[in-house]
N, C-alpha and C. Protein backbone atom coordinates (compact mmCIF):
# COMPACT_ATOMS: atom_id res chain seq x y z
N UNK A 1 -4.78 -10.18 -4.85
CA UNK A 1 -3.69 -10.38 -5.78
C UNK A 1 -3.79 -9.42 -6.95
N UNK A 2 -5.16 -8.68 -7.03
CA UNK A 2 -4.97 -7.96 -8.35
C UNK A 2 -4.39 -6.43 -8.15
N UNK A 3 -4.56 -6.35 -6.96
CA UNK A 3 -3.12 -5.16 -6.66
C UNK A 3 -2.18 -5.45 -6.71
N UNK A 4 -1.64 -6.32 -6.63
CA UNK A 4 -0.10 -7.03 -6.86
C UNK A 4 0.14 -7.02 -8.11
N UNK A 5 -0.54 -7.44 -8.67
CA UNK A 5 -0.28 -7.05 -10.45
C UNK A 5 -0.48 -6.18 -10.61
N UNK A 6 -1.41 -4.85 -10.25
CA UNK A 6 -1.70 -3.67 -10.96
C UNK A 6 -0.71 -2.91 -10.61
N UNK A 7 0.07 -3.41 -9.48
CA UNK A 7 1.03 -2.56 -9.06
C UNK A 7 2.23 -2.72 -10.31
N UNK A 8 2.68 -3.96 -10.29
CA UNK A 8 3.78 -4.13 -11.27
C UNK A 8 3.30 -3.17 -12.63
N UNK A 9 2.29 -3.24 -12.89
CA UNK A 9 1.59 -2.19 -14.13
C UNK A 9 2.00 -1.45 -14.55
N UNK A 10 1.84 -0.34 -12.94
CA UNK A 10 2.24 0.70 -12.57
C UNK A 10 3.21 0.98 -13.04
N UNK A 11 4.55 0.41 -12.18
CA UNK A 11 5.47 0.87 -12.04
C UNK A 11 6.33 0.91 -13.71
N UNK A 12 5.73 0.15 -14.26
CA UNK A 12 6.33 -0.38 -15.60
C UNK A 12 6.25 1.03 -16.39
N UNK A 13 5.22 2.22 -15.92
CA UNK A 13 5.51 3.58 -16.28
C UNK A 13 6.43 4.36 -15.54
N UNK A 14 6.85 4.15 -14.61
CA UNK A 14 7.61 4.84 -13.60
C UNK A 14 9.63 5.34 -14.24
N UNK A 15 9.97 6.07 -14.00
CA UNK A 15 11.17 6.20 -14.91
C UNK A 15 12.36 5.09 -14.21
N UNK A 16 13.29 4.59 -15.26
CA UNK A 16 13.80 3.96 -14.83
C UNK A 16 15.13 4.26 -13.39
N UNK A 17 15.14 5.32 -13.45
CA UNK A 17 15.69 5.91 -12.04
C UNK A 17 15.00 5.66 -10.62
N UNK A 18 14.04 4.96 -11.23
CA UNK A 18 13.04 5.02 -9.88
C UNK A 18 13.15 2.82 -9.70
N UNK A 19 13.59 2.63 -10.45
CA UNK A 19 13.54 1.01 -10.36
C UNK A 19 14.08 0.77 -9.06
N UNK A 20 15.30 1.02 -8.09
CA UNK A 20 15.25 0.64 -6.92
C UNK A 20 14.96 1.61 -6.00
N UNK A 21 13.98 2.40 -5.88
CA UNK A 21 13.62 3.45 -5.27
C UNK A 21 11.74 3.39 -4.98
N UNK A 22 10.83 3.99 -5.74
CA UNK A 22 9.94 3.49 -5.35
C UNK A 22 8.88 2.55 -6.17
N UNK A 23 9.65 2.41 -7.34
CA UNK A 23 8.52 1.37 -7.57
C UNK A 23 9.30 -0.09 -6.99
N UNK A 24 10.38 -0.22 -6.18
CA UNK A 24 10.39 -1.55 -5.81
C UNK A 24 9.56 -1.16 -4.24
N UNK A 25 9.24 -0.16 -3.74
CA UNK A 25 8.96 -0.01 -2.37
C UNK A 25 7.25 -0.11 -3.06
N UNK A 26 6.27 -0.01 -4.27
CA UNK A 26 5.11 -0.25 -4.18
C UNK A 26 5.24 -1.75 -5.08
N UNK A 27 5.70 -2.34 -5.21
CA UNK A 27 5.92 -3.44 -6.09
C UNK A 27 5.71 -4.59 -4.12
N UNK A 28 6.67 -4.35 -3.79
CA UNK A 28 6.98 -5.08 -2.79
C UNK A 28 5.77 -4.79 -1.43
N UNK A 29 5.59 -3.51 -1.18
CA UNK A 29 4.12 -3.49 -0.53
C UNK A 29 3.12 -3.94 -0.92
N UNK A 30 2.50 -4.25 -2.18
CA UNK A 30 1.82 -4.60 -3.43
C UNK A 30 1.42 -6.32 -3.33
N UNK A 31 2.77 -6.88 -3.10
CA UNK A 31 2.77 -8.34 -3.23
C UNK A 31 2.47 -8.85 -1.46
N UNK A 32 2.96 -7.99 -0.52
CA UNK A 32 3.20 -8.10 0.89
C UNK A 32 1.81 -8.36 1.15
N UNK A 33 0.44 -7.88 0.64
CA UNK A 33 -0.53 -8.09 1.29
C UNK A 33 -1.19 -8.96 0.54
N UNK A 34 -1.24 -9.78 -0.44
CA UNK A 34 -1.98 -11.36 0.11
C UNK A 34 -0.90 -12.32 0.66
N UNK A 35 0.50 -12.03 0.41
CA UNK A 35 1.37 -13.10 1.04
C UNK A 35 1.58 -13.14 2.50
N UNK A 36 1.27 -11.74 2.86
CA UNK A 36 0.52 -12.25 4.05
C UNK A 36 -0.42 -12.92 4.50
N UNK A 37 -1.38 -12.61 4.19
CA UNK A 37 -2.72 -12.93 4.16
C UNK A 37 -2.66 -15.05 3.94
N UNK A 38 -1.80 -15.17 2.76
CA UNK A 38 -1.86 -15.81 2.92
C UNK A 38 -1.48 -17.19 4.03
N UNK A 39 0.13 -16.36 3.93
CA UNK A 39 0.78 -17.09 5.07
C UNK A 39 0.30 -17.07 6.78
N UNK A 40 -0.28 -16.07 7.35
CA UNK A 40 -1.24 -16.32 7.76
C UNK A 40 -2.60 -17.63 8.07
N UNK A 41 -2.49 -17.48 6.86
CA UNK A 41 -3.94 -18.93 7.04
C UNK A 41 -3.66 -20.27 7.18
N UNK A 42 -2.40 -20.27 7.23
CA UNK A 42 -1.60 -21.34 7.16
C UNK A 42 -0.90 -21.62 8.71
N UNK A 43 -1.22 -20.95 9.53
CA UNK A 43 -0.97 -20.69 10.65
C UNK A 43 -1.87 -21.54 11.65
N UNK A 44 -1.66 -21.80 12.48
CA UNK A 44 -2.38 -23.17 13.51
C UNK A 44 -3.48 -22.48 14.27
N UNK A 45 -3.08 -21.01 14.73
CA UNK A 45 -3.80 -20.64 15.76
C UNK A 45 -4.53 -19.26 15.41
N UNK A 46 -5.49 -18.63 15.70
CA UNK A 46 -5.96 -17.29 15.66
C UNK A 46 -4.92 -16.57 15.52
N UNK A 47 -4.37 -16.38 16.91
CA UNK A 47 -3.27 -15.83 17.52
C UNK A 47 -2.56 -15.15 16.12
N UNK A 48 -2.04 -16.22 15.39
CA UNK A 48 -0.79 -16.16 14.31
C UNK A 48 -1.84 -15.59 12.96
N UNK A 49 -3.03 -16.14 13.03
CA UNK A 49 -3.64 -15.59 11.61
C UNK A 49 -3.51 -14.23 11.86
N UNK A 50 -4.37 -13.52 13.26
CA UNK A 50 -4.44 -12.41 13.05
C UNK A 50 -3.31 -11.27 13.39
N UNK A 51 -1.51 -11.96 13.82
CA UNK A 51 -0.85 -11.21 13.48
C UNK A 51 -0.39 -10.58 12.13
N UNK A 52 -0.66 -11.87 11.17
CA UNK A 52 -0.13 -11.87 9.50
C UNK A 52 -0.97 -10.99 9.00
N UNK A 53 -2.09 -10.99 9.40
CA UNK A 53 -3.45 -10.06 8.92
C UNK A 53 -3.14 -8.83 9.28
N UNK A 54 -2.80 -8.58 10.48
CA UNK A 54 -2.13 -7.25 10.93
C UNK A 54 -1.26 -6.97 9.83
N UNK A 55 0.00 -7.38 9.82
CA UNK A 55 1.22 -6.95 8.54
C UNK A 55 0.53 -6.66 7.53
N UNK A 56 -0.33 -7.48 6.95
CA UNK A 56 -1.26 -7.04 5.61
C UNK A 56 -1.56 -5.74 5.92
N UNK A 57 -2.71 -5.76 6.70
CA UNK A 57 -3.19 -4.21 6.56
C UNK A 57 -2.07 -3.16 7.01
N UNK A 58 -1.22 -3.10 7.29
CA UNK A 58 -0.01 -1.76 7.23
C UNK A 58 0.90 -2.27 6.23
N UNK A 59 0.81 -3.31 5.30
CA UNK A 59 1.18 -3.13 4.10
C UNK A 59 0.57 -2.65 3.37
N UNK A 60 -1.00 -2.16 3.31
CA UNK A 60 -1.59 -1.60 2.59
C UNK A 60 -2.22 -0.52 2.80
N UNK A 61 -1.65 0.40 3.69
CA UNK A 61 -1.36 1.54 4.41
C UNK A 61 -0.27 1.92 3.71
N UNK A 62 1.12 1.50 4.08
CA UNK A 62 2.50 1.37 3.46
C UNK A 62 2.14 1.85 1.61
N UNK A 63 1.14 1.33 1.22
CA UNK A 63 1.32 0.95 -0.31
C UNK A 63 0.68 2.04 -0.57
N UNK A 64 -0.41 2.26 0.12
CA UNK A 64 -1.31 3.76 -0.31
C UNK A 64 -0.64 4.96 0.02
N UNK A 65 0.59 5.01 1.28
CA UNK A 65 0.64 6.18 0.95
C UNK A 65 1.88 6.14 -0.25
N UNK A 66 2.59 5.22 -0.59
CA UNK A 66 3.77 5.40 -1.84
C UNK A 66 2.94 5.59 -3.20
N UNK A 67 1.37 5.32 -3.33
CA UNK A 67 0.76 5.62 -4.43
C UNK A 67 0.54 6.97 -3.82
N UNK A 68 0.18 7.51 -2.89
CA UNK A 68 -0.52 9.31 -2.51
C UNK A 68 0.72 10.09 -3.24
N UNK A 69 1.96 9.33 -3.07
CA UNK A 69 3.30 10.14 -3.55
C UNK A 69 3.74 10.30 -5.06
N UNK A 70 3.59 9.08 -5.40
CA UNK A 70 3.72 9.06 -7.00
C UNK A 70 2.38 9.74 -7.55
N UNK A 71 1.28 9.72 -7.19
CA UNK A 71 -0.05 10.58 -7.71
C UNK A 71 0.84 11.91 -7.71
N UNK A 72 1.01 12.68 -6.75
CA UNK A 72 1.62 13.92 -6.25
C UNK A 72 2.87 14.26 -6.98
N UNK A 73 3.70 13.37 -7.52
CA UNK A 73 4.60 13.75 -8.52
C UNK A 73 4.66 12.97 -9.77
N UNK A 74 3.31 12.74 -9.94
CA UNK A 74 3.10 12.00 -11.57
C UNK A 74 3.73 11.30 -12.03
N UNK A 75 3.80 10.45 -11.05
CA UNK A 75 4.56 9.03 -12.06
C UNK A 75 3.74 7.86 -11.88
N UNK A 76 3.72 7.53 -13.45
CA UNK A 76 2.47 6.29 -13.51
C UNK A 76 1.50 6.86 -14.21
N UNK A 77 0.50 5.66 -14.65
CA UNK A 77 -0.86 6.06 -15.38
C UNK A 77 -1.83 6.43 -14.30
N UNK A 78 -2.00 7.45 -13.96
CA UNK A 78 -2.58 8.47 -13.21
C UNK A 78 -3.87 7.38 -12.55
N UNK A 79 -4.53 6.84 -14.22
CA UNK A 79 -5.96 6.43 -14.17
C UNK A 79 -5.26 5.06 -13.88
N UNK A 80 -4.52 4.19 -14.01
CA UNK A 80 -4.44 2.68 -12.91
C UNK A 80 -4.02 3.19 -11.54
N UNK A 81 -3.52 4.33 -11.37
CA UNK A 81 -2.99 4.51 -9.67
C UNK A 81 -4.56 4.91 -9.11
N UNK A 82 -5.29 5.91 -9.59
CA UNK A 82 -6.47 5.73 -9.09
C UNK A 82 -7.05 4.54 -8.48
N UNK A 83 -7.13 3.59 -9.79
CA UNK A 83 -7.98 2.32 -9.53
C UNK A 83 -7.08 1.45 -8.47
N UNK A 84 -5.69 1.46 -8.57
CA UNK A 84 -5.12 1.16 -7.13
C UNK A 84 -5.48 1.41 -6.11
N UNK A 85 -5.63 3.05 -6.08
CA UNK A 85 -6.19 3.65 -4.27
C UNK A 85 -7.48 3.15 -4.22
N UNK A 86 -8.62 3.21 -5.14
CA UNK A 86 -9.84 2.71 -4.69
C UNK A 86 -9.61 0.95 -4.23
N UNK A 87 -9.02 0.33 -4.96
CA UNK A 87 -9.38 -0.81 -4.43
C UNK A 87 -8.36 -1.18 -3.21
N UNK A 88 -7.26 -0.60 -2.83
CA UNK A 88 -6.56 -0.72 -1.62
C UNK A 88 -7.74 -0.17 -0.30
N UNK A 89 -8.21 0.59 -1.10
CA UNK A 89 -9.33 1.30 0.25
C UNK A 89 -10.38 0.39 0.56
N UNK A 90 -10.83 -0.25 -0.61
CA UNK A 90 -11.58 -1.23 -0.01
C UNK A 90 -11.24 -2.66 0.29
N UNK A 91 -10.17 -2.92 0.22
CA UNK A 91 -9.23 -4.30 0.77
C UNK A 91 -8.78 -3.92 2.40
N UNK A 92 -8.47 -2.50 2.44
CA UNK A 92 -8.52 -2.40 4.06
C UNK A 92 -9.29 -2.78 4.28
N UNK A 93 -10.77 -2.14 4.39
CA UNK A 93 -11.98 -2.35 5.03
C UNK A 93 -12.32 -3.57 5.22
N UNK A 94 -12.14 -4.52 4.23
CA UNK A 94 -12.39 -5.89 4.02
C UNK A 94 -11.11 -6.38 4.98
N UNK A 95 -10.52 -5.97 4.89
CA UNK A 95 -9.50 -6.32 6.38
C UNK A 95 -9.45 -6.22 7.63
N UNK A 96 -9.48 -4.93 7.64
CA UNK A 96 -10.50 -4.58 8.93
C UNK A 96 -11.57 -4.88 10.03
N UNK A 97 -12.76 -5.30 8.80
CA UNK A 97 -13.68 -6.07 9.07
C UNK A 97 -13.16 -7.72 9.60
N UNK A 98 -12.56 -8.26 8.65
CA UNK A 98 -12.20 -9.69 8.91
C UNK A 98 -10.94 -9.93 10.61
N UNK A 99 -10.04 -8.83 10.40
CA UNK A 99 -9.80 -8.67 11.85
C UNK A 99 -10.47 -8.53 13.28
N UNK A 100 -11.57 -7.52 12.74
CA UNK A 100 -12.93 -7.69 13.76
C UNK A 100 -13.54 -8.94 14.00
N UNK A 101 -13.73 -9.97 13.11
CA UNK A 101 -14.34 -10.70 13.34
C UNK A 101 -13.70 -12.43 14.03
N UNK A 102 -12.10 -11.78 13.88
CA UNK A 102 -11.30 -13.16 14.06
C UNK A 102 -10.82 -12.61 15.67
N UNK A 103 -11.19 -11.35 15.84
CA UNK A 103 -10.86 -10.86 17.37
C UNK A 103 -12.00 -11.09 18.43
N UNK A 104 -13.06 -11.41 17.89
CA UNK A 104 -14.19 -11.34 18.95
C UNK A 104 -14.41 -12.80 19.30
């Protein structure tokens, strides 16, 4: 969840030309991966957890590369989009991993 907020952060530097353009496309990737995650767990069967878990992690694929883009044309506090990509990178992994382990 604290990418979901750091995202809104973000975007709150972003110019306002960009309000339905991409900071609603990292705002909304942003929130997509614990509401997956969550909705998911809420699910009866493996089966369904680890489709929702799926959507998560290519929402946060989705989200990293709309931060690789705004890095690339400077929009935003450079230094919270950083701390975005690092911790999206390690919420995959931690996803990743937890997919591995709900598949075996």
């Amino acid at each position: 969840m604290e990418i979901a907020v750091n995202c809104f952060k973000l975007v709150e530097g972003f110019p306002k030309e960009q309000k339905f353009g991409l900071s609603l496309q990292v705002t909304k990737s942003g929130v997509s991966i614990p509401s997956n995650i969550a909705e998911g767990s809420s699910r009866s069967s493996e089966k369904h957890y680890c489709h929702f878990t799926e959507i998560s992690l290519g929402s946060s694929y989705e989200l990293e590369t709309q931060l690789l883009i705004s890095q690339r044309v400077q929009l935003g506090d450079q230094f919270l989009l950083k701390q975005i990509l690092t911790d999206v990178s390690e919420e995959q992994k931690m996803i990743i991993g937890f997919l591995n382990k709900l598949n075996h």
